[in-house]
N, C-alpha and C. Protein backbone atom coordinates (compact mmCIF):
# COMPACT_ATOMS: atom_id res chain seq x y z
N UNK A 1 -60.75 -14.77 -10.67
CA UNK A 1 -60.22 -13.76 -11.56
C UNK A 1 -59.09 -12.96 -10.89
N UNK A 2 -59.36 -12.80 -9.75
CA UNK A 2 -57.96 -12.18 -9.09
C UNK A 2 -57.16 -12.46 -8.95
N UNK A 3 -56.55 -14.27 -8.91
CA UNK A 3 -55.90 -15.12 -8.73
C UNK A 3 -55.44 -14.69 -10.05
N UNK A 4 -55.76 -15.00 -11.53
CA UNK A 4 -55.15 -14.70 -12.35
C UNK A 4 -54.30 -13.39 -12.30
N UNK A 5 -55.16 -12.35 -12.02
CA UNK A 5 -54.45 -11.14 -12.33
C UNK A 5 -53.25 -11.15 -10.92
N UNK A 6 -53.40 -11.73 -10.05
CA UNK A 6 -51.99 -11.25 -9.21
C UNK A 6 -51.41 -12.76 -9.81
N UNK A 7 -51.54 -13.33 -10.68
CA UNK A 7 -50.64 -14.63 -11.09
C UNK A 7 -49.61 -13.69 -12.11
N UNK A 8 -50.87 -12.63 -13.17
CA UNK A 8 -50.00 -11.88 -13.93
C UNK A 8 -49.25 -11.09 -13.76
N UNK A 9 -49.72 -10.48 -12.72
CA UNK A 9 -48.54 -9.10 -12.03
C UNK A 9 -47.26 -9.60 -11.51
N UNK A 10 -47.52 -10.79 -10.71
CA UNK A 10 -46.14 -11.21 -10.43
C UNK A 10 -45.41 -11.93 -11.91
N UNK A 11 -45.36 -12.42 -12.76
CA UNK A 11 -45.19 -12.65 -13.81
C UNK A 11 -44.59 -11.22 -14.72
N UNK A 12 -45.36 -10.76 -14.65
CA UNK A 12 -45.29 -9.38 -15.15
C UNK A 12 -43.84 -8.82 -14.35
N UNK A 13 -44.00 -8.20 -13.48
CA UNK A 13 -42.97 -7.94 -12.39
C UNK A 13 -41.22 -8.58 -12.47
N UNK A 14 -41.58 -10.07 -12.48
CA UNK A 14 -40.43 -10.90 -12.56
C UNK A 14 -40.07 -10.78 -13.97
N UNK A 15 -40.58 -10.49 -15.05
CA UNK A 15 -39.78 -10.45 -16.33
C UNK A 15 -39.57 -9.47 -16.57
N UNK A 16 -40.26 -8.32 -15.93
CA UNK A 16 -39.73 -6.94 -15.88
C UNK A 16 -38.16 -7.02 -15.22
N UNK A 17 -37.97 -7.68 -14.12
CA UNK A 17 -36.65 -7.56 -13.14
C UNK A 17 -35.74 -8.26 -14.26
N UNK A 18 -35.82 -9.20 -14.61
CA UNK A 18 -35.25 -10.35 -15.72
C UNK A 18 -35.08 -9.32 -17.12
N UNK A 19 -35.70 -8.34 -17.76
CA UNK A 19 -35.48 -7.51 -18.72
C UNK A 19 -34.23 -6.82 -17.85
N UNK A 20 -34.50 -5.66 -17.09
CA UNK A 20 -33.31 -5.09 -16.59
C UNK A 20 -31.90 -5.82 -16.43
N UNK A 21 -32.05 -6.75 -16.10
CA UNK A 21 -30.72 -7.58 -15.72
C UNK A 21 -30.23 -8.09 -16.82
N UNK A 22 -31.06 -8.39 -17.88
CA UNK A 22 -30.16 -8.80 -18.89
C UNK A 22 -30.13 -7.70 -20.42
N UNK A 23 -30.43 -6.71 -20.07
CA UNK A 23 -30.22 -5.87 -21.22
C UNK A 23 -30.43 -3.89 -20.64
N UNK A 24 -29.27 -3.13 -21.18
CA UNK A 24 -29.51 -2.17 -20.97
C UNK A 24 -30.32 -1.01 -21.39
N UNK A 25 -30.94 -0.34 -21.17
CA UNK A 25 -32.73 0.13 -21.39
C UNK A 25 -32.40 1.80 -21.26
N UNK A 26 -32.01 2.49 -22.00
CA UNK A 26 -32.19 4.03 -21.90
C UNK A 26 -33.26 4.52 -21.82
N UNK A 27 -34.66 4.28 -22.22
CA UNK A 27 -35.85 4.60 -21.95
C UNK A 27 -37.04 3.73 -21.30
N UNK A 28 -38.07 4.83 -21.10
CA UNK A 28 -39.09 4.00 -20.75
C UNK A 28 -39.58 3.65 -21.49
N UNK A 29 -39.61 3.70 -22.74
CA UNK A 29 -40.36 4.04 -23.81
C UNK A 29 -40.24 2.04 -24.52
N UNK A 30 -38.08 1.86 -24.34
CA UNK A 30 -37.97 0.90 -24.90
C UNK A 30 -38.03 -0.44 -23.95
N UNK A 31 -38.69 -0.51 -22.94
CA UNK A 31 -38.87 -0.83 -21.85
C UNK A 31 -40.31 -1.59 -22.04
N UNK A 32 -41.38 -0.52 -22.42
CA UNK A 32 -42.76 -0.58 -22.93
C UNK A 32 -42.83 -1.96 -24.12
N UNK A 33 -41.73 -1.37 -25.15
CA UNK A 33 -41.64 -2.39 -26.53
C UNK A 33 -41.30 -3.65 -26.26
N UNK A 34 -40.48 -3.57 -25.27
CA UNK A 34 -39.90 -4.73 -25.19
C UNK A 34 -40.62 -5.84 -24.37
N UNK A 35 -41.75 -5.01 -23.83
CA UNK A 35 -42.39 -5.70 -23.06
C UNK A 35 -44.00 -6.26 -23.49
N UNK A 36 -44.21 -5.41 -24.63
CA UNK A 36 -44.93 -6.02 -25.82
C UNK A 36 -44.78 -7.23 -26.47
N UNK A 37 -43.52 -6.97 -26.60
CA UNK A 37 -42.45 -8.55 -27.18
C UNK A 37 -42.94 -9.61 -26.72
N UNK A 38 -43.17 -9.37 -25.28
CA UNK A 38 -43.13 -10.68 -24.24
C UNK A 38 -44.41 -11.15 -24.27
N UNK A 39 -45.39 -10.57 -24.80
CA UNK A 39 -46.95 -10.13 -24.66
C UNK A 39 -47.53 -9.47 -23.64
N UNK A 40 -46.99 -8.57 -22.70
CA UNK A 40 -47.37 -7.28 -21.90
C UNK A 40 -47.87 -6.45 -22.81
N UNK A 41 -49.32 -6.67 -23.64
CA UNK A 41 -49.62 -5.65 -24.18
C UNK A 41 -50.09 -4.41 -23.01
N UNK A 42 -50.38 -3.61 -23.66
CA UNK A 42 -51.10 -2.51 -22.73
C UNK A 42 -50.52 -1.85 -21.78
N UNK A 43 -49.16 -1.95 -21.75
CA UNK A 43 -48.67 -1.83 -20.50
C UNK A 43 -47.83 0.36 -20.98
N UNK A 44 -48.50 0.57 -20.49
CA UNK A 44 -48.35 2.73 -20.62
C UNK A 44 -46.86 2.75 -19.85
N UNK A 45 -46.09 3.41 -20.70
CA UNK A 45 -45.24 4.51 -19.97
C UNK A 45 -45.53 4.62 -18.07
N UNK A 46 -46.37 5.03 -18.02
CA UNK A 46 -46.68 5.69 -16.88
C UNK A 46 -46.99 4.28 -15.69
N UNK A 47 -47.18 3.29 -16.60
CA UNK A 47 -47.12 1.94 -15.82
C UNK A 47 -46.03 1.54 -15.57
N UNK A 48 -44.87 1.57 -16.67
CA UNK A 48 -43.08 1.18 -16.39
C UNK A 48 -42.78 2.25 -15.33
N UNK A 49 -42.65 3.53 -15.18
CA UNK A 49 -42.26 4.68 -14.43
C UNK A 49 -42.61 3.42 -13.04
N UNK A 50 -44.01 3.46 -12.97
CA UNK A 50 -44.29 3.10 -11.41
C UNK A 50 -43.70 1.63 -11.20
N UNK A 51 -43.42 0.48 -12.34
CA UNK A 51 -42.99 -0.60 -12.03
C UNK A 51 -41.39 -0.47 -11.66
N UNK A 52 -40.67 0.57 -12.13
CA UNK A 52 -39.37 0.94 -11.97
C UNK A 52 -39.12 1.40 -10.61
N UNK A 53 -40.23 2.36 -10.21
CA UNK A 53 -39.94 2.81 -8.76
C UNK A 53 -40.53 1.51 -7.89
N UNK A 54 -41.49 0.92 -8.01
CA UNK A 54 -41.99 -0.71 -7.17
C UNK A 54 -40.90 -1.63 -7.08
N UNK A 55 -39.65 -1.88 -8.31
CA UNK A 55 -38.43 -2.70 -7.93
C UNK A 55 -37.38 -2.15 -7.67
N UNK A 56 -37.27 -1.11 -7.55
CA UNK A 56 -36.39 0.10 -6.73
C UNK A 56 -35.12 0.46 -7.87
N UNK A 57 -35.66 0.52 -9.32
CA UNK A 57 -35.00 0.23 -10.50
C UNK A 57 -34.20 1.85 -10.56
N UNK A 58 -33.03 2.53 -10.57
CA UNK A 58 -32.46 3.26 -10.89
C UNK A 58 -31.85 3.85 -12.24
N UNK A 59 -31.57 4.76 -12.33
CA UNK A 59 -30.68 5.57 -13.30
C UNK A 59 -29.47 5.55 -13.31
N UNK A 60 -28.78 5.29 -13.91
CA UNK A 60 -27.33 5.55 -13.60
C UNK A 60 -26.36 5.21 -15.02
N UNK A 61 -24.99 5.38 -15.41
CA UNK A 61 -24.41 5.25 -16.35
C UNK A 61 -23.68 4.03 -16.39
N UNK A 62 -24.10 3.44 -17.49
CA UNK A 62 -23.12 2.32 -17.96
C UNK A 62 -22.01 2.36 -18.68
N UNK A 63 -21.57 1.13 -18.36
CA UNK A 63 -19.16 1.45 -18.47
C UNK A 63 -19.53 1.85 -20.03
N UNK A 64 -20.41 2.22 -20.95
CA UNK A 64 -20.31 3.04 -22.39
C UNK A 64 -20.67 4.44 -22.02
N UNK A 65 -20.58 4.60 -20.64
CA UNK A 65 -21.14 5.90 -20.35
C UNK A 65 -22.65 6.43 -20.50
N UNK A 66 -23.63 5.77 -20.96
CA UNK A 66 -25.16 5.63 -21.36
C UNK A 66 -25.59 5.64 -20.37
N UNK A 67 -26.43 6.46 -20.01
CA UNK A 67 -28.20 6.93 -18.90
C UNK A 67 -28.52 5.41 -19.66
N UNK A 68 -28.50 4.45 -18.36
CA UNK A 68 -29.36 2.97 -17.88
C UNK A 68 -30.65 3.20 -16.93
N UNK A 69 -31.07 2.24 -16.78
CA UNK A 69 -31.98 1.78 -15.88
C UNK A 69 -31.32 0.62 -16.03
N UNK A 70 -30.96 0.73 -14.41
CA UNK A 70 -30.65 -0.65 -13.63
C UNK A 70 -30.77 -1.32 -12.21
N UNK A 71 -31.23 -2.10 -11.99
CA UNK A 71 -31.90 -2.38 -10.59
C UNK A 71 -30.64 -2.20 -9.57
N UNK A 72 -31.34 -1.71 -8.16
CA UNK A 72 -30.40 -1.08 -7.41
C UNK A 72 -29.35 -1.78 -6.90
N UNK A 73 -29.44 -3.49 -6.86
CA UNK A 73 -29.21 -4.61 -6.06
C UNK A 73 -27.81 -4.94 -7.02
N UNK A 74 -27.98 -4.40 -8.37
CA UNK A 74 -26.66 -5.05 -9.34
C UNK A 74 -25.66 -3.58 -8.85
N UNK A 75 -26.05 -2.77 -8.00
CA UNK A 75 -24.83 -1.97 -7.72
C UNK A 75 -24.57 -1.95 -6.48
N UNK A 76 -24.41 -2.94 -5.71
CA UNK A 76 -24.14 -3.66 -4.35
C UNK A 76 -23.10 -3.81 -4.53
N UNK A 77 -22.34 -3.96 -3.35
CA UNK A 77 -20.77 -4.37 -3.19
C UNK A 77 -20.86 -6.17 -3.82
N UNK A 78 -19.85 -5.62 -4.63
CA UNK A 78 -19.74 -7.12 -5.42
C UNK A 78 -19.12 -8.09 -3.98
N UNK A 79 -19.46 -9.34 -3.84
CA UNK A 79 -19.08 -10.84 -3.25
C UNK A 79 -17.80 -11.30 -4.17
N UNK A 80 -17.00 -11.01 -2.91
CA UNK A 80 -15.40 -11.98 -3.86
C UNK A 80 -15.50 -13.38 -3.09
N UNK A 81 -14.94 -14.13 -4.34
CA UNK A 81 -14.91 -15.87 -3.94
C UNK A 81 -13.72 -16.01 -3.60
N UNK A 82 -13.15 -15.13 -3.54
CA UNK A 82 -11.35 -15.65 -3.18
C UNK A 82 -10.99 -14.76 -2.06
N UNK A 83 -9.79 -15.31 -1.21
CA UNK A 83 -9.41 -13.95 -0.79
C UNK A 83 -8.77 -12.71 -0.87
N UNK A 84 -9.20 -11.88 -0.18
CA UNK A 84 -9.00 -10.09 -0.57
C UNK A 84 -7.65 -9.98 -0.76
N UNK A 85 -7.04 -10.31 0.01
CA UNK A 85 -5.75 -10.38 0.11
C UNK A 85 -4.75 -10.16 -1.11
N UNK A 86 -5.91 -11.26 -1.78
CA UNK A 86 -4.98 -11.48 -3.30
C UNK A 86 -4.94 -10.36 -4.34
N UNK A 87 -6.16 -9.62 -3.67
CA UNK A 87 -5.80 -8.27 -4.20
C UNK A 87 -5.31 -7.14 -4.35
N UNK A 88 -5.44 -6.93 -2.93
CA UNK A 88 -4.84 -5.89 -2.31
C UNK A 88 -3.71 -5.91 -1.88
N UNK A 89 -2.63 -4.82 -2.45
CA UNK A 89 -1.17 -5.82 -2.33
C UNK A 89 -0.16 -4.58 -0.98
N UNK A 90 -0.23 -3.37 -1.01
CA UNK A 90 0.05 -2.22 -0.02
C UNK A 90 -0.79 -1.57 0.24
N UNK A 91 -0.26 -0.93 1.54
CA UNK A 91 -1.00 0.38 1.71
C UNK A 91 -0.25 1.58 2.13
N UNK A 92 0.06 2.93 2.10
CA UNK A 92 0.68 3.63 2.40
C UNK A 92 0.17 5.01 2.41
N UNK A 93 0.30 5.60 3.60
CA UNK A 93 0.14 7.32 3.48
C UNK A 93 1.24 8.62 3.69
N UNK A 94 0.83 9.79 3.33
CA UNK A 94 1.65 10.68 3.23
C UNK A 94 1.26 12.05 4.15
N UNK A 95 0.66 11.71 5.56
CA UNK A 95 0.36 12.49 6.46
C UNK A 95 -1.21 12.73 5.65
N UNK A 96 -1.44 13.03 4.48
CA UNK A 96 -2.34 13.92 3.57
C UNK A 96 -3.62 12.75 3.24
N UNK A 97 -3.01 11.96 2.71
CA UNK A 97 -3.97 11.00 1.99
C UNK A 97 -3.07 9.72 2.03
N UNK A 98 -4.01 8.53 2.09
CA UNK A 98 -3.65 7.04 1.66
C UNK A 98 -3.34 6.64 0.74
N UNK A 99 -2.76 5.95 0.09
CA UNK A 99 -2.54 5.20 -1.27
C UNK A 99 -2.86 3.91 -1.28
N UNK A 100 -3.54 2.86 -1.78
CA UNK A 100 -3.65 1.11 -1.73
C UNK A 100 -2.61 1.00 -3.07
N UNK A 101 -2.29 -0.18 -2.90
CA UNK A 101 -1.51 -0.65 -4.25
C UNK A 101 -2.25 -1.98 -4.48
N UNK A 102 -3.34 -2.43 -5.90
CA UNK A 102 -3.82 -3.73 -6.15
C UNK A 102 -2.81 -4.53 -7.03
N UNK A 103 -3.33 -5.84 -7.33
CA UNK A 103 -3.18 -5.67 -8.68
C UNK A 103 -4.14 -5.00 -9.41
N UNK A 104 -3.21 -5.55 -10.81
CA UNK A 104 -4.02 -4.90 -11.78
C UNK A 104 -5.81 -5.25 -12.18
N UNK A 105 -6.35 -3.69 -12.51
CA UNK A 105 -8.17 -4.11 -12.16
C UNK A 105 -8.59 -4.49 -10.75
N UNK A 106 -7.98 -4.54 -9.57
CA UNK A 106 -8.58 -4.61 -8.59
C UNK A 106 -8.95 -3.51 -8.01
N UNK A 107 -8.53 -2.32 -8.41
CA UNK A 107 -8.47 -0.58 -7.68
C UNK A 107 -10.43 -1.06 -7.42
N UNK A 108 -10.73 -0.68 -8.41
CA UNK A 108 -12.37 -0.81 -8.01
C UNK A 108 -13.32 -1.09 -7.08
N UNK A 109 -12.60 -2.37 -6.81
CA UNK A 109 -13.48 -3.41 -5.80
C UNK A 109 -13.01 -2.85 -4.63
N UNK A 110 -11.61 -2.94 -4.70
CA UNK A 110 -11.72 -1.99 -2.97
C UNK A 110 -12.20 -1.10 -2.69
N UNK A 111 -11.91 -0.15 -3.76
CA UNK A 111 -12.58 1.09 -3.24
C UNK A 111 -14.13 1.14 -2.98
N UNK A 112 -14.80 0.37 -3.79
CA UNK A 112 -16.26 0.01 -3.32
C UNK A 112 -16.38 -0.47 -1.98
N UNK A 113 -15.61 -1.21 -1.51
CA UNK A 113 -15.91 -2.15 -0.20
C UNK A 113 -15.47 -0.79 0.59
N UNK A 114 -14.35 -0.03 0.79
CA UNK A 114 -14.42 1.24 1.01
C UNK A 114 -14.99 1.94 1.70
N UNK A 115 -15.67 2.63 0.18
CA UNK A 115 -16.48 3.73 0.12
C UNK A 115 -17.85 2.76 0.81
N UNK A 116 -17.95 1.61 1.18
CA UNK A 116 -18.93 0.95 2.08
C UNK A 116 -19.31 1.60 3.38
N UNK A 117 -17.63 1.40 3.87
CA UNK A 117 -17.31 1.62 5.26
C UNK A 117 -17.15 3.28 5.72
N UNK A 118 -16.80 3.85 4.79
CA UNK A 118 -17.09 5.33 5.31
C UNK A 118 -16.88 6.03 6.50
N UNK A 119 -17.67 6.41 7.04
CA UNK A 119 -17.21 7.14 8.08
C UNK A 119 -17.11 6.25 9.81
N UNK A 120 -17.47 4.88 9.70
CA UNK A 120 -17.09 4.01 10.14
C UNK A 120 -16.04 3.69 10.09
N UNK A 121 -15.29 3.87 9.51
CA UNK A 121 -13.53 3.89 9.18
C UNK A 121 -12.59 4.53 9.22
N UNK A 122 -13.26 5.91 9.31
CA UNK A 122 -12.61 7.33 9.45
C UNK A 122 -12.27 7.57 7.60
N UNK A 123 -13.26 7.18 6.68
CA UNK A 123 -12.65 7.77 5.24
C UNK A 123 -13.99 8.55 4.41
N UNK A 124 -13.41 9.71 4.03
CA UNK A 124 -14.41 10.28 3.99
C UNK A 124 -14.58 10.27 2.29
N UNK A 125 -13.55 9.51 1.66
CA UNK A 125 -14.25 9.11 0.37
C UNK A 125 -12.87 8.08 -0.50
N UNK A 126 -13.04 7.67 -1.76
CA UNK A 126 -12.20 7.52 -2.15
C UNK A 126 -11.94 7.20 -3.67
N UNK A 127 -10.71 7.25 -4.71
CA UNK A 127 -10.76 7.56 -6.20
C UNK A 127 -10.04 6.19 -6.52
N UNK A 128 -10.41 5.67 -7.38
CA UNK A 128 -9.39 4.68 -7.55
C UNK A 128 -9.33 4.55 -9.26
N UNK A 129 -8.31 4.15 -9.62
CA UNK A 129 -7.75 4.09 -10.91
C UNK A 129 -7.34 2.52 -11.37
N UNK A 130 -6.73 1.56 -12.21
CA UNK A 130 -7.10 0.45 -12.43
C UNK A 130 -5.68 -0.47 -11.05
N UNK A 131 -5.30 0.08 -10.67
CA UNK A 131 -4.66 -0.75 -9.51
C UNK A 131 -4.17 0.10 -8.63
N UNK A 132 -4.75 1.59 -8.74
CA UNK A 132 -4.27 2.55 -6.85
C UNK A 132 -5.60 3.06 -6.74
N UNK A 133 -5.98 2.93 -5.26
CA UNK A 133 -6.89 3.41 -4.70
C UNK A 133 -6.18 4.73 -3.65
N UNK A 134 -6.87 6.27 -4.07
CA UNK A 134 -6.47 6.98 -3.11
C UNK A 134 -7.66 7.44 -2.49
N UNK A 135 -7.17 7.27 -0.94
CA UNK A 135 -8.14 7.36 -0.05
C UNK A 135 -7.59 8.54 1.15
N UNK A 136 -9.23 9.61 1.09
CA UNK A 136 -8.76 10.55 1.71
C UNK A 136 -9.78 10.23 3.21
N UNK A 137 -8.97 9.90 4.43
CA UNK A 137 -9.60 10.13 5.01
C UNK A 137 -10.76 11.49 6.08
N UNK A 138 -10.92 11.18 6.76
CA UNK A 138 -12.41 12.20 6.94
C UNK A 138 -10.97 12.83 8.38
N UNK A 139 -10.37 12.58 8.80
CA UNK A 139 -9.59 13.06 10.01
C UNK A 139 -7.96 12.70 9.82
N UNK A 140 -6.93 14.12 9.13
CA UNK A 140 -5.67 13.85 9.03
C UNK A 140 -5.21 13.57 10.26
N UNK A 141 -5.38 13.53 11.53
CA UNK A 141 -4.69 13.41 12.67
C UNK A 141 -4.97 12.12 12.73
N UNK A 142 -5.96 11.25 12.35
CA UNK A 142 -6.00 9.86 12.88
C UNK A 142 -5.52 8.74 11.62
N UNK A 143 -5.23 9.24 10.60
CA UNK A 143 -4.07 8.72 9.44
C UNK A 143 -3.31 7.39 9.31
N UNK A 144 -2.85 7.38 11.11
CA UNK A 144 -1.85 6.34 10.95
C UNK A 144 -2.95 5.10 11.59
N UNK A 145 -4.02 5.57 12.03
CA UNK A 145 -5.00 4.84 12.66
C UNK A 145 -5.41 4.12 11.62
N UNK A 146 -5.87 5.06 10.84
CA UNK A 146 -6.72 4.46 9.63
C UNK A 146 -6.13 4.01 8.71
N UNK A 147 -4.81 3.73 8.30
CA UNK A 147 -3.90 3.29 7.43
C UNK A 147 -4.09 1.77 7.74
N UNK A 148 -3.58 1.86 9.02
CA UNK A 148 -3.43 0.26 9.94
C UNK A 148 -4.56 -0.19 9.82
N UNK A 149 -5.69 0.67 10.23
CA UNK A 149 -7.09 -0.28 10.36
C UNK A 149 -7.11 -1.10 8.74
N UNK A 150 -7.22 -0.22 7.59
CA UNK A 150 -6.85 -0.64 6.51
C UNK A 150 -6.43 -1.86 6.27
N UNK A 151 -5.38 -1.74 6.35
CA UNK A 151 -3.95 -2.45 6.82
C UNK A 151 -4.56 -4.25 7.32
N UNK A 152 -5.05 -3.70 8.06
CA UNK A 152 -5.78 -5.24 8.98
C UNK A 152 -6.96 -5.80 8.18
N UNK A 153 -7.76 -4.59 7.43
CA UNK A 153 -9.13 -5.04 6.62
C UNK A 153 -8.71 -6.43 5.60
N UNK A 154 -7.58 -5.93 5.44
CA UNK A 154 -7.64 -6.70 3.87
C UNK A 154 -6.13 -7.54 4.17
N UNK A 155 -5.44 -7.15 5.26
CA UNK A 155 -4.73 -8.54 5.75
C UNK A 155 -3.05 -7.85 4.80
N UNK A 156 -3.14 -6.62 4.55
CA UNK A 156 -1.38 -6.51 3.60
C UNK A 156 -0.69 -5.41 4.97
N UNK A 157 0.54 -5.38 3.93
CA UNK A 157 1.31 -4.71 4.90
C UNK A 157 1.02 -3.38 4.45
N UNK A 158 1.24 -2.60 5.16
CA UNK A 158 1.75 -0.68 5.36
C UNK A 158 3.10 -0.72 5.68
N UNK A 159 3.93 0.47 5.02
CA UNK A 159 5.06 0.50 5.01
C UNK A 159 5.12 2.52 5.51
């Protein structure tokens, strides 16, 4: 009998992870229903809460701007199949702050890979818009350091 029930929990568990990933969930509530659907009867509110914190399932807003639940792992630095390069096209600063130049829709991804590196990099954060990333680093005196380091990450020139 136990064999079944940890056959179901993991079952349970894995279509719980498989719900999150393929549909966005504002409540716990619709989380519960949906999991009725599947035949998870019985399964309380107060059982999703704890299955959400057991797959390390978060809060956060989706590109409609909507309070999600979404597992923590789909907001990882995305894996590029190509090289960076092809994205990242300058870099340049103004004593003050950095500028990247992408193409277009790439601002994002850098700045994620980025905002990775942090204070490992000397940047103490950064904004990006659909092809400039401005990046302020954490130390104006080391600027031209961190431009170049930049500079070398992703293989473009600084001017």
């Amino acid at each position: 009998m136990t064999v079944v029930l940890e056959n179901k929990n993991i079952s349970l568990i894995d279509t719980f992870k498989l719900m999150l990933k393929e549909k966005e969930y504002r409540s716990q509530y619709e989380l519960v229903y949906d999991l009725s659907l599947k035949g998870f009867d019985n399964i309380s509110q107060s059982k999703v809460s704890r299955m959400l914190t057991k797959v390390g399932a978060i809060r956060t807003r989706s590109a409609k701007n909507k309070v999600i639940y979404q597992l923590s792992d789909q907001l990882a630095i995305p894996r590029v199949n190509y090289a960076i390069d092809t994205i990242a096209l300058t870099v340049n600063n103004n004593d003050t702050q950095i500028v990247l130049k992408t193409v277009a829709g790439g601002a994002s991804i850098i700045a994620r890979v980025l905002d990775s590196l942090e204070d490992s990099f000397g940047i103490l954060g950064t904004i990006s818009g659909d092809d400039t990333v401005f990046i302020v680093p954490s130390d104006t005196n080391r600027i031209t350091e961190i431009t170049k380091g930049i500079s070398d990450l992703f293989s473009i020139s600084s001017y």
